[in-house]
Protein backbone atom coordinates (compact mmCIF):
# COMPACT_ATOMS: atom_id res chain seq x y z
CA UNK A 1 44.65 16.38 -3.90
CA UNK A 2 42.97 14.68 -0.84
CA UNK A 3 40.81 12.30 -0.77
CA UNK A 4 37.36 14.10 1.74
CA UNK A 5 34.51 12.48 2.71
CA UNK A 6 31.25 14.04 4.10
CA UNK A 7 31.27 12.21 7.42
CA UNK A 8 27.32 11.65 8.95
CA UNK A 9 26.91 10.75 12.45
CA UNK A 10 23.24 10.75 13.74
CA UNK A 11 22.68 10.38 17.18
CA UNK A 12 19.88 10.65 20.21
CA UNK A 13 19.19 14.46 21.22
CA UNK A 14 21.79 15.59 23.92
CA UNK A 15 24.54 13.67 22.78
CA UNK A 16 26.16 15.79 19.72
CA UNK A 17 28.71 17.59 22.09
CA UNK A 18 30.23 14.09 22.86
CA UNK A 19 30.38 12.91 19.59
CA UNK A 20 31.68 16.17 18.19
CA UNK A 21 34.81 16.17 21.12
CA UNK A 22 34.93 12.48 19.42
CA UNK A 23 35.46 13.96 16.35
CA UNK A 24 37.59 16.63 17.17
CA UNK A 25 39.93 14.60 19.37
CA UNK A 26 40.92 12.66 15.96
CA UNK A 27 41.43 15.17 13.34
CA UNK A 28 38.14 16.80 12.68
CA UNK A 29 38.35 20.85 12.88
CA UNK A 30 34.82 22.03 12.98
CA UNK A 31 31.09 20.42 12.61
CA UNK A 32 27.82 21.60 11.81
CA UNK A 33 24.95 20.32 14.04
CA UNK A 34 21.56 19.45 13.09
CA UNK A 35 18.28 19.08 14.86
CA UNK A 36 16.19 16.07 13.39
CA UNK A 37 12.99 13.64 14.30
CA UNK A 38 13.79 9.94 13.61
CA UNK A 39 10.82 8.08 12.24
CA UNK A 40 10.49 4.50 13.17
CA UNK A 41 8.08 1.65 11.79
CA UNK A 42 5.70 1.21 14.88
CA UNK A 43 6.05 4.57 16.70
CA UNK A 44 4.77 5.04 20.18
CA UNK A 45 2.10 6.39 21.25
CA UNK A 46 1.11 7.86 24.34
CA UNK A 47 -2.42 9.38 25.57
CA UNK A 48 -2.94 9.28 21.65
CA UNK A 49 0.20 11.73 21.01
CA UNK A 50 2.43 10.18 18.80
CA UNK A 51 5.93 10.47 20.22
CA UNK A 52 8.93 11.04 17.82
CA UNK A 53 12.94 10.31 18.84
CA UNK A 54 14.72 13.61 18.78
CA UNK A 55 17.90 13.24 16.93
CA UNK A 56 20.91 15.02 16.22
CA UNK A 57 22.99 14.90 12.63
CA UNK A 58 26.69 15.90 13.07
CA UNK A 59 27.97 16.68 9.90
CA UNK A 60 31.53 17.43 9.32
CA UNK A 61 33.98 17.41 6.22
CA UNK A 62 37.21 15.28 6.92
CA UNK A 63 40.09 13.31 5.15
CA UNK A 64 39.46 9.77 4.61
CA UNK A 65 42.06 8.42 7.14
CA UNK A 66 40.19 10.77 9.81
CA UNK A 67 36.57 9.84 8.42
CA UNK A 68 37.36 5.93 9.15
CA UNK A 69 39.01 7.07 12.86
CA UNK A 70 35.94 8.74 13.46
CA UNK A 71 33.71 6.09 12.55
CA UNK A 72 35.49 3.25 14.28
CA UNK A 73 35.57 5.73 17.45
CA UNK A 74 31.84 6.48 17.30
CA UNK A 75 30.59 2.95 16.99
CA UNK A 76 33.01 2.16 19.82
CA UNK A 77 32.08 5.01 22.06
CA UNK A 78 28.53 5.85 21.02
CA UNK A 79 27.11 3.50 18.99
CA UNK A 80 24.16 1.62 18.61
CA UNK A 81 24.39 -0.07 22.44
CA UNK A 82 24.84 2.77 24.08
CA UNK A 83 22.52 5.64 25.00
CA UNK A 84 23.53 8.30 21.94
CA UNK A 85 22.61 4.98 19.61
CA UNK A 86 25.08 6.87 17.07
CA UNK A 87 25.13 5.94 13.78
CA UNK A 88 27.80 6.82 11.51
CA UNK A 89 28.57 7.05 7.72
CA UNK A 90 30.78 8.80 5.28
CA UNK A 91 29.94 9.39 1.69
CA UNK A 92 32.39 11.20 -1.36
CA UNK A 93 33.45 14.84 -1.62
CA UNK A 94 33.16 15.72 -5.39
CA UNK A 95 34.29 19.39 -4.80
CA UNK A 96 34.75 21.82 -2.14
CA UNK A 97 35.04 25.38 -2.10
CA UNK A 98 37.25 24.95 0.98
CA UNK A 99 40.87 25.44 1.12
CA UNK A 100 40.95 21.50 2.16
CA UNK A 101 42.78 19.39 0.03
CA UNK A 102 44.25 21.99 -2.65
């Protein structure tokens, strides 16, 4: 049986298309894209409306030779210096009802 991992990459609104063709490009076959607000410990504020980052989670289920691709790839090509700031993380697969793996 393989070895998956839930692979997490969060980025800034606008840029889960890149990291997705990211993804795909080294193994991943599909993603499921998420709409989020990021919440940071001074926020900004302007004409007294609080202003929230937009992000975007990219979740996808992947081997763990792909997962660490993907990550290494992401922080390379859209991580925390550039403008997606991506942020990415993988965390165990206990059990799938997938046909991954079997």
């Amino acid at each position: 049986m393989k070895e998956l991992k839930a692979l997490y990459i969060i980025v800034n609104a606008g840029f889960s298309a890149q990291v997705t063709e990211i993804a795909r490009s080294l193994g991943s076959t599909g993603a499921t894209i998420i709409n989020a607000r990021g919440s940071v410990a001074k926020p900004k504020t302007i004409l007294g409306i609080t202003i929230d980052t937009e992000k975007e989670i990219v979740l996808s289920v992947v081997e763990k030779d792909v997962a660490v691709r993907i990550a290494r790839a992401i922080k390379e090509q859209a991580g925390v210096g550039t403008a997606a700031h991506g942020l990415c993380f993988f965390l165990p697969v206990e059990m799938t009802t997938l046909p991954v793996g079997e």
